[in-house]
C-alpha atoms as a PDB file:
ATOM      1  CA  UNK A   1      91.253  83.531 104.919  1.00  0.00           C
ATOM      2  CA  UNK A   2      94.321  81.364 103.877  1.00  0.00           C
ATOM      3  CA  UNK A   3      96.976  80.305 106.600  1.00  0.00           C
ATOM      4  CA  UNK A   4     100.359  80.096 105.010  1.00  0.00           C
ATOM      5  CA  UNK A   5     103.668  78.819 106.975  1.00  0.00           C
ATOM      6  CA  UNK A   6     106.631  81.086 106.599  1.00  0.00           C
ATOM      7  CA  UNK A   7     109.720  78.570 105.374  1.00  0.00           C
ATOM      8  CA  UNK A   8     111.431  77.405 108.477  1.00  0.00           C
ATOM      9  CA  UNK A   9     107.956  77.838 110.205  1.00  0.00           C
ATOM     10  CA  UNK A  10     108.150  76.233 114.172  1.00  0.00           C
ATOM     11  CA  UNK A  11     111.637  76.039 115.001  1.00  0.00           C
ATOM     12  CA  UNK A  12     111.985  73.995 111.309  1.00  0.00           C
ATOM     13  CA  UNK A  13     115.411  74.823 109.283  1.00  0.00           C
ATOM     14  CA  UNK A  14     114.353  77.004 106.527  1.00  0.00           C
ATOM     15  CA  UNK A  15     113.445  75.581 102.576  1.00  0.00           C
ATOM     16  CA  UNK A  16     114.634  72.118 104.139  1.00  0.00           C
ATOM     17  CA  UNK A  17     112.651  68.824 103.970  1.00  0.00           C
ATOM     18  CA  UNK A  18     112.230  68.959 107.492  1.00  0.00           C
ATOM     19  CA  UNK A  19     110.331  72.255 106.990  1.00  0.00           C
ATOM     20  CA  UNK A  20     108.007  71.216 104.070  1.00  0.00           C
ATOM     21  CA  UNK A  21     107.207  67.509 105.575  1.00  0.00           C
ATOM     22  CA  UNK A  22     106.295  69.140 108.802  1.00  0.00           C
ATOM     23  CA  UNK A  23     104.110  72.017 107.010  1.00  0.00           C
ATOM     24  CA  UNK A  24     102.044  69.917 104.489  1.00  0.00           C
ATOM     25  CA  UNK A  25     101.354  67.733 108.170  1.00  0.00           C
ATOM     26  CA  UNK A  26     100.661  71.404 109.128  1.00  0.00           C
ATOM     27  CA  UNK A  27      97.043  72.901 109.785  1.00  0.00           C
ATOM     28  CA  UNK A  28      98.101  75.807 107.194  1.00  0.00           C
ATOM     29  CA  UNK A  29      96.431  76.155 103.883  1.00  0.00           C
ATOM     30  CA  UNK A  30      99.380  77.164 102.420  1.00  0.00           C
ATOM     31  CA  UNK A  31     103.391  76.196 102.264  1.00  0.00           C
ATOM     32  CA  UNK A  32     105.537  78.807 101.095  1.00  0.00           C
ATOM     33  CA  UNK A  33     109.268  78.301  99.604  1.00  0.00           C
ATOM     34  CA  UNK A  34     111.819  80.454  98.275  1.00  0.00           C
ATOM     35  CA  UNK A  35     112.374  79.448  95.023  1.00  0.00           C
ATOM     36  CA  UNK A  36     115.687  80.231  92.648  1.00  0.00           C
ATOM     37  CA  UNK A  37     117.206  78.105  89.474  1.00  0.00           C
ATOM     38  CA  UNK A  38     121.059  76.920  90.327  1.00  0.00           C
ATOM     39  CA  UNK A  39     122.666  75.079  87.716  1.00  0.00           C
ATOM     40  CA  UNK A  40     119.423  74.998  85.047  1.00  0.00           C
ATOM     41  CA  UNK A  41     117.968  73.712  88.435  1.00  0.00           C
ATOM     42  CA  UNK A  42     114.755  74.905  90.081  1.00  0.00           C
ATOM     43  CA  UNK A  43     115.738  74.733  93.937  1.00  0.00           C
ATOM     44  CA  UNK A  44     114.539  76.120  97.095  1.00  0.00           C
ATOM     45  CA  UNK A  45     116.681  78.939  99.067  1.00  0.00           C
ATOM     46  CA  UNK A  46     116.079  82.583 100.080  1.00  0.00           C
ATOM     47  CA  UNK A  47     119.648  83.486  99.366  1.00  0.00           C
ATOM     48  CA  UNK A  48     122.928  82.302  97.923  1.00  0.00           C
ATOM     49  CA  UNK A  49     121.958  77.762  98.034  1.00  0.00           C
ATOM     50  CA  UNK A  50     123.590  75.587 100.192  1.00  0.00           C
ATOM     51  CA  UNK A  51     125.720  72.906  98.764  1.00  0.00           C
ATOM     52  CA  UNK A  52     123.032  70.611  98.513  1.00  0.00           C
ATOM     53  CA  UNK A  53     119.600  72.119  98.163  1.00  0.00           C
ATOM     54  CA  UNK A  54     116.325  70.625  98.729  1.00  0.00           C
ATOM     55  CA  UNK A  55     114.842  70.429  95.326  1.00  0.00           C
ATOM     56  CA  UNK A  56     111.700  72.657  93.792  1.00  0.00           C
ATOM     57  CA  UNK A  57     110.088  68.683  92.941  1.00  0.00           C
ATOM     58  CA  UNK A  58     110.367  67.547  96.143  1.00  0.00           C
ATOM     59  CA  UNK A  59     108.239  70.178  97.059  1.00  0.00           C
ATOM     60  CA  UNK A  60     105.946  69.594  94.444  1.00  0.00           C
ATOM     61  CA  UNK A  61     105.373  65.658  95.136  1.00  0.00           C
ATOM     62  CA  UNK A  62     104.158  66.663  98.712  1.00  0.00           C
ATOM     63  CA  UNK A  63     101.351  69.398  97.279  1.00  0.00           C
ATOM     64  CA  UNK A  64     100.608  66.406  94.425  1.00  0.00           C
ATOM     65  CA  UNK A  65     100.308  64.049  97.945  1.00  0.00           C
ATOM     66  CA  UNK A  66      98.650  66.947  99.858  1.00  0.00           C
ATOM     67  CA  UNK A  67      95.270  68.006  97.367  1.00  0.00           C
ATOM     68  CA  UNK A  68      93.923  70.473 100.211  1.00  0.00           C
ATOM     69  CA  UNK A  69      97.366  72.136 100.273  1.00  0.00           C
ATOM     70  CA  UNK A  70      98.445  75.045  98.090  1.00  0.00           C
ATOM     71  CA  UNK A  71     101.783  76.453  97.454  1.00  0.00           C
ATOM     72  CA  UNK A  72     103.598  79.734  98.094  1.00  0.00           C
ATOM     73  CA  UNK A  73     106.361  80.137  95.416  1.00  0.00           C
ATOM     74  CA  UNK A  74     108.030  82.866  96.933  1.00  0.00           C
ATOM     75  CA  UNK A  75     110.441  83.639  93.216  1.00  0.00           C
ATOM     76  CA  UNK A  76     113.905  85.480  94.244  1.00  0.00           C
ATOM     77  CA  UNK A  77     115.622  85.963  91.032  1.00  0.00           C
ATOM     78  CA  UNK A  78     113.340  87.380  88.249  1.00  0.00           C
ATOM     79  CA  UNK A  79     112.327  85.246  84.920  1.00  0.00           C
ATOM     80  CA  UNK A  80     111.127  82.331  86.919  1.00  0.00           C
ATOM     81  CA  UNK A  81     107.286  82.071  86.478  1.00  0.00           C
ATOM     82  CA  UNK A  82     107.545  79.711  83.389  1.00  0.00           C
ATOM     83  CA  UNK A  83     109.863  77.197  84.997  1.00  0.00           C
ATOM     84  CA  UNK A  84     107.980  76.944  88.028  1.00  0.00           C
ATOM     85  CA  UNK A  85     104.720  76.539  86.190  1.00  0.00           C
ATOM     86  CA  UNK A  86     105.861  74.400  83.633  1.00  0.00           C
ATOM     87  CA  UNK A  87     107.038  72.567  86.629  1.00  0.00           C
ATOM     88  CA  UNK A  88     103.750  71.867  88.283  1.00  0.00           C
ATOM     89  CA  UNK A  89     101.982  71.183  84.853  1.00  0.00           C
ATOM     90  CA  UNK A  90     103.710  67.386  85.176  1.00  0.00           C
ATOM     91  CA  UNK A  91     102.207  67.500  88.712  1.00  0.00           C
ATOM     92  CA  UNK A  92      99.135  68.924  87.687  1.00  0.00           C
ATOM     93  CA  UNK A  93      99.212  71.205  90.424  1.00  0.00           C
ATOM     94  CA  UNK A  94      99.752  74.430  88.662  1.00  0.00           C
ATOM     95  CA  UNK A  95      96.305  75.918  89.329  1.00  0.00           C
ATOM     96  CA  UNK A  96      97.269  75.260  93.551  1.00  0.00           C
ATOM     97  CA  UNK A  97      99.928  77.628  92.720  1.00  0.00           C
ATOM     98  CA  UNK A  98     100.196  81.239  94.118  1.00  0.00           C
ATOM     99  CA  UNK A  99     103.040  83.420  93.097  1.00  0.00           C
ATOM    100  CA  UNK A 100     104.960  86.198  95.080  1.00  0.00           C
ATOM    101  CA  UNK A 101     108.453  87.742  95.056  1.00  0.00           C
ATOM    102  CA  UNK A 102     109.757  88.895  91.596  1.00  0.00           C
ATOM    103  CA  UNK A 103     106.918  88.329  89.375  1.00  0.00           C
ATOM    104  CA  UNK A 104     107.057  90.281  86.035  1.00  0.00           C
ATOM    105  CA  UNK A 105     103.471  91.719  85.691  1.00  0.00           C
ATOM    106  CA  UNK A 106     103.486  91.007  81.664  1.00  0.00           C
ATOM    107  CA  UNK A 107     103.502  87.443  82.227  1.00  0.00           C
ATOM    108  CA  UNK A 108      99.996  87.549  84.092  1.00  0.00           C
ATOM    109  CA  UNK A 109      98.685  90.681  81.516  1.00  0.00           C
ATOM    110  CA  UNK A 110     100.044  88.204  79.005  1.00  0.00           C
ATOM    111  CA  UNK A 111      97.398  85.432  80.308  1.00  0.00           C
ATOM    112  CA  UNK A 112     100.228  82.984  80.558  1.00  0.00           C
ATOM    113  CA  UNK A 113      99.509  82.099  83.579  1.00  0.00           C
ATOM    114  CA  UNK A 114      96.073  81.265  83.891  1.00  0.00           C
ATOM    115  CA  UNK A 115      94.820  79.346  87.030  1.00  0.00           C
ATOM    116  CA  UNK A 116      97.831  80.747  88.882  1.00  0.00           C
ATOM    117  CA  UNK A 117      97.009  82.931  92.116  1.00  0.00           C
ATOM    118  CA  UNK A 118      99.181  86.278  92.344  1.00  0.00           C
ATOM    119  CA  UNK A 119      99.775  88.637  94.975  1.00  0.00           C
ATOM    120  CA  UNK A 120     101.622  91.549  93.751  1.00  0.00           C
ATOM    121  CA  UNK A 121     105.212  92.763  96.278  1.00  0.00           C
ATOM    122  CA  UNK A 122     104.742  96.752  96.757  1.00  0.00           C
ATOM    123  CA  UNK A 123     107.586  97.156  94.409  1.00  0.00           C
ATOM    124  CA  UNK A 124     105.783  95.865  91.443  1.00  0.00           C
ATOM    125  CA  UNK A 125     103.513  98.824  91.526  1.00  0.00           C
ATOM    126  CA  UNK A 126     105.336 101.507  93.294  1.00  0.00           C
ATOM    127  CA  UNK A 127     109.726 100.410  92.944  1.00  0.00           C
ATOM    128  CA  UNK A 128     111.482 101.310  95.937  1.00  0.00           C
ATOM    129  CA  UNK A 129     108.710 102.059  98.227  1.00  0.00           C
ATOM    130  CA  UNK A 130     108.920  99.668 100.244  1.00  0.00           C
ATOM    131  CA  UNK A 131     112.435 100.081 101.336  1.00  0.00           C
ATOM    132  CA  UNK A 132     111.946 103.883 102.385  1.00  0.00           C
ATOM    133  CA  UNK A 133     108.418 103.710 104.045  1.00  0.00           C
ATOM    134  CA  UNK A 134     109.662 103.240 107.758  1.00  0.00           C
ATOM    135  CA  UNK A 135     111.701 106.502 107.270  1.00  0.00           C
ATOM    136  CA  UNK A 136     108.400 108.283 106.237  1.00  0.00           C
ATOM    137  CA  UNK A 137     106.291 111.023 108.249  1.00  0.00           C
ATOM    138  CA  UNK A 138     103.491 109.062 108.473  1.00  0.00           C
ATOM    139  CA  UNK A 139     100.799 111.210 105.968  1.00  0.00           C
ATOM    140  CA  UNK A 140     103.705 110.798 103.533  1.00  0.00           C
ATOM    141  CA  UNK A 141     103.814 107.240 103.899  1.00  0.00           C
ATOM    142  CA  UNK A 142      99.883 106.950 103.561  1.00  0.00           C
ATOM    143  CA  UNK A 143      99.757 109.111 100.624  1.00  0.00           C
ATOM    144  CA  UNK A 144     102.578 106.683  98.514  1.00  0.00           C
ATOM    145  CA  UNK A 145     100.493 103.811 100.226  1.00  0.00           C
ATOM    146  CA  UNK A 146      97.230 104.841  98.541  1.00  0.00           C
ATOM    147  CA  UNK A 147      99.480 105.068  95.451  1.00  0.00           C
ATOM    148  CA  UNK A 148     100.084 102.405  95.062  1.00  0.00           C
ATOM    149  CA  UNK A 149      96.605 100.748  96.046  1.00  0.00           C
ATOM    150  CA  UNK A 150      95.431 102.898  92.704  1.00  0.00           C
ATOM    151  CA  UNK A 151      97.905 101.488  90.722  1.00  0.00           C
ATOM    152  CA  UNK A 152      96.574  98.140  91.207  1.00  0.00           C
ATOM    153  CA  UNK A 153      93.590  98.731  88.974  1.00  0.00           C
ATOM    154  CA  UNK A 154      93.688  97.412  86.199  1.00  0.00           C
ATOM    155  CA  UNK A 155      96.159  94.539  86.864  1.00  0.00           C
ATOM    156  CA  UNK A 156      95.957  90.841  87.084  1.00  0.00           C
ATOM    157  CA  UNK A 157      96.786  90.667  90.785  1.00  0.00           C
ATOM    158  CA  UNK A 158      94.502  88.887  93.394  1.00  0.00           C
ATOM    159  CA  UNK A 159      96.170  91.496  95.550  1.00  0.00           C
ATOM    160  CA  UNK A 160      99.311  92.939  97.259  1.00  0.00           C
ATOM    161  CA  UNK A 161     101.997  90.657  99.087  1.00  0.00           C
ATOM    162  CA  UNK A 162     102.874  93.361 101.955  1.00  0.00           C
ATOM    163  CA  UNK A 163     104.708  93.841 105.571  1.00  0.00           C
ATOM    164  CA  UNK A 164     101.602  93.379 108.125  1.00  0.00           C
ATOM    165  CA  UNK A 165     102.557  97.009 109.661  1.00  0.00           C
ATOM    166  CA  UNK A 166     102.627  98.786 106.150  1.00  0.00           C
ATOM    167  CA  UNK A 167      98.976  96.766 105.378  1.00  0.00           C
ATOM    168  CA  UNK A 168      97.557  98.105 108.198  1.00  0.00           C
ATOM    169  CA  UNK A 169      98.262 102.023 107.633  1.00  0.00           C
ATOM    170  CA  UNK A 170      96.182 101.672 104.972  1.00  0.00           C
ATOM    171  CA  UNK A 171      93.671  98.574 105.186  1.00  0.00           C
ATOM    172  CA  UNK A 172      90.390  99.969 105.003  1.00  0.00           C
ATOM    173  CA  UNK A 173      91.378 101.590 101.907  1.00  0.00           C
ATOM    174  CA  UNK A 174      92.555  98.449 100.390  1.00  0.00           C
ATOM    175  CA  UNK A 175      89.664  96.844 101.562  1.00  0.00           C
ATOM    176  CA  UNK A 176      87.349  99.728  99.760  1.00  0.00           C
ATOM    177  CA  UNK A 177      89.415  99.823  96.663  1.00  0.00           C
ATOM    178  CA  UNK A 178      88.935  96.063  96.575  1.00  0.00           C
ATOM    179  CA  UNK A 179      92.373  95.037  96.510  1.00  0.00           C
ATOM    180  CA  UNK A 180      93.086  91.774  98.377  1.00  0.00           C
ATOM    181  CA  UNK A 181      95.458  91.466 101.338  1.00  0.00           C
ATOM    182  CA  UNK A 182      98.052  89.125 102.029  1.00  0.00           C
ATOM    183  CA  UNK A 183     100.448  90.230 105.072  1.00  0.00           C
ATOM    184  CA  UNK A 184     103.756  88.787 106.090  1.00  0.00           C
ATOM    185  CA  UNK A 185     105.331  87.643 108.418  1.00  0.00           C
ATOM    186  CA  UNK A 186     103.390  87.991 111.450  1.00  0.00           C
ATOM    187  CA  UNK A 187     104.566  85.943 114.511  1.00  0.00           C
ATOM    188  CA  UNK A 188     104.219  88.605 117.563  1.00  0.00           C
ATOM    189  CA  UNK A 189     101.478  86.869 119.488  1.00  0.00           C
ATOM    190  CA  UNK A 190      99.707  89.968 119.774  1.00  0.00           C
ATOM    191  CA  UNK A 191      99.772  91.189 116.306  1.00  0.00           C
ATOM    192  CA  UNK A 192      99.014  87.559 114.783  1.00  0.00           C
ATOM    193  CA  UNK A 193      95.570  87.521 116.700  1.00  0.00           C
ATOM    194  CA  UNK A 194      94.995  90.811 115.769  1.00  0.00           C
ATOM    195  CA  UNK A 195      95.588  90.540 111.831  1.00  0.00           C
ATOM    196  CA  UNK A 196      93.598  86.993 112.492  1.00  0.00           C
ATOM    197  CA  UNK A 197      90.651  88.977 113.650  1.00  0.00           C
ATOM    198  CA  UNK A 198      90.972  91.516 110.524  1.00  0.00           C
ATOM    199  CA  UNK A 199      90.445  88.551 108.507  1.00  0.00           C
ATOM    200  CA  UNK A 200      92.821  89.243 105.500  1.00  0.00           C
ATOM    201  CA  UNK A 201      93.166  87.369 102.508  1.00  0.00           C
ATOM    202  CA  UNK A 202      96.230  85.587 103.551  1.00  0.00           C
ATOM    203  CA  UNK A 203      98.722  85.258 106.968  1.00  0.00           C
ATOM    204  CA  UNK A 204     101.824  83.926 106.583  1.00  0.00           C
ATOM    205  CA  UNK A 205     103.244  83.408 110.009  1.00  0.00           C
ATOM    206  CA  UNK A 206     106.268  81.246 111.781  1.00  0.00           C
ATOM    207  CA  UNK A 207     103.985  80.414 114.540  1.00  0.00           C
ATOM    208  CA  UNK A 208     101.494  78.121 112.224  1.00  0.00           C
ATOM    209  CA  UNK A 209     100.901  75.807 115.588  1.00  0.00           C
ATOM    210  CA  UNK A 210      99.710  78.946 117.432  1.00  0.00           C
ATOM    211  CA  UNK A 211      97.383  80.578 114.416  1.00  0.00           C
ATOM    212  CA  UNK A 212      95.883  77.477 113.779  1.00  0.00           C
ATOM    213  CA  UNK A 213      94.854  76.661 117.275  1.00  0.00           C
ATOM    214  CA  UNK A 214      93.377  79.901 117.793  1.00  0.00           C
ATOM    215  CA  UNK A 215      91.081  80.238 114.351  1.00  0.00           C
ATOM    216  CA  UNK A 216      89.866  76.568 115.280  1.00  0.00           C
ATOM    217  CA  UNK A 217      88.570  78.134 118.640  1.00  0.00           C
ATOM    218  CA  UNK A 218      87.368  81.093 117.416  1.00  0.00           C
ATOM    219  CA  UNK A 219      85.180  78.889 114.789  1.00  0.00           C
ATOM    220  CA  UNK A 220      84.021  76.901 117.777  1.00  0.00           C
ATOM    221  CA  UNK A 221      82.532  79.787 119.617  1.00  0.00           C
END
């Protein structure tokens, strides 16, 4: 099981370098960003970038410093797995990569980006869903949630990239169609020790300093 930190993960401003110098010091196994191109220039924001940006490279000289760390490239705008790749070729870092976000499926069918982890967003296999499934009677929402599960097969995902509350409606499914499971962004105290216990694939969480000490105790035991 991966632990990734959510950008702006304990109290840390968002994409900044405060963020990513305090989560490659981080116990998590993973640093995500938001990544977007602004001016031909690969930078980190979830929305519209500040004036001044924290560069995609600055983020990649920490995971070149940090060789037990991989990174979350969380893509916003579409058409930006072969700059960010390309990218971490002059690190050679790409195959510490995972993708998430808006990934076009032919570019992994295509093999062009071998070595790189994916996890799939609901919308690449089922558009839309994602955005109407809390307004669902709850077999409906299964039913479209096994959906898209099926429509998995076949595909060059390592799994789906989902809400933790729409995973769990249908996790032992997932778990039986073999699909791996990567939930976000789980920072209820509650709910993070109890996706923690299901052992998914991946947690990405704002309360890293709380997740981390808790799987080192339960290894202890």
């Amino acid at each position: 099981m991966l632990l990734t930190a959510h950008a702006g993960c304990d109290q840390t401003a968002p994409n900044s370098q405060e963020y990513l110098n305090y989560a490659f010091a981080s116990q998590a196994d993973v640093v995500e960003v938001d990544v977007r191109m602004e001016s031909g220039e690969l930078v980190l924001s979830h929305d519209v970038p500040s004036a001044e940006p924290v560069g995609f490279s600055n983020a990649l000289d920490l995971l070149a410093e940090h060789p037990e760390k991989r990174l979350n490239c969380d893509l916003k705008t579409e058409g930006l797995e072969q700059a960010v790749y390309q990218a971490a070729l002059r690190y050679g870092v790409q195959k510490r990569l995972i993708f998430t976000g808006e990934v076009e499926k032919s570019c992994f069918d295509s093999h062009l980006l071998d070595g790189v982890a994916w996890y799939a967003n609901l919308n690449a296999f089922a558009p839309g869903l994602e955005k109407t499934l809390d307004h669902m009677p709850p077999q409906e929402a299964k039913k479209a949630l096994l959906g898209a599960l099926d429509a998995t097969k076949g595909s060059r995902a390592a799994g789906i990239n989902w809400y933790y509350r729409h995973a769990l409606i249908v996790w032992e499914d997932a778990k039986e169609r073999g699909v791996g499971i990567s939930v976000w962004t789980v920072d209820d105290p509650e709910d993070l020790k109890r996706i923690l216990a299901l052992q998914p694939d991946n947690v990405t969480t704002n309360r890293v300093a709380l997740a981390a000490g808790w799987i080192k105790k339960k290894g202890s035991e």
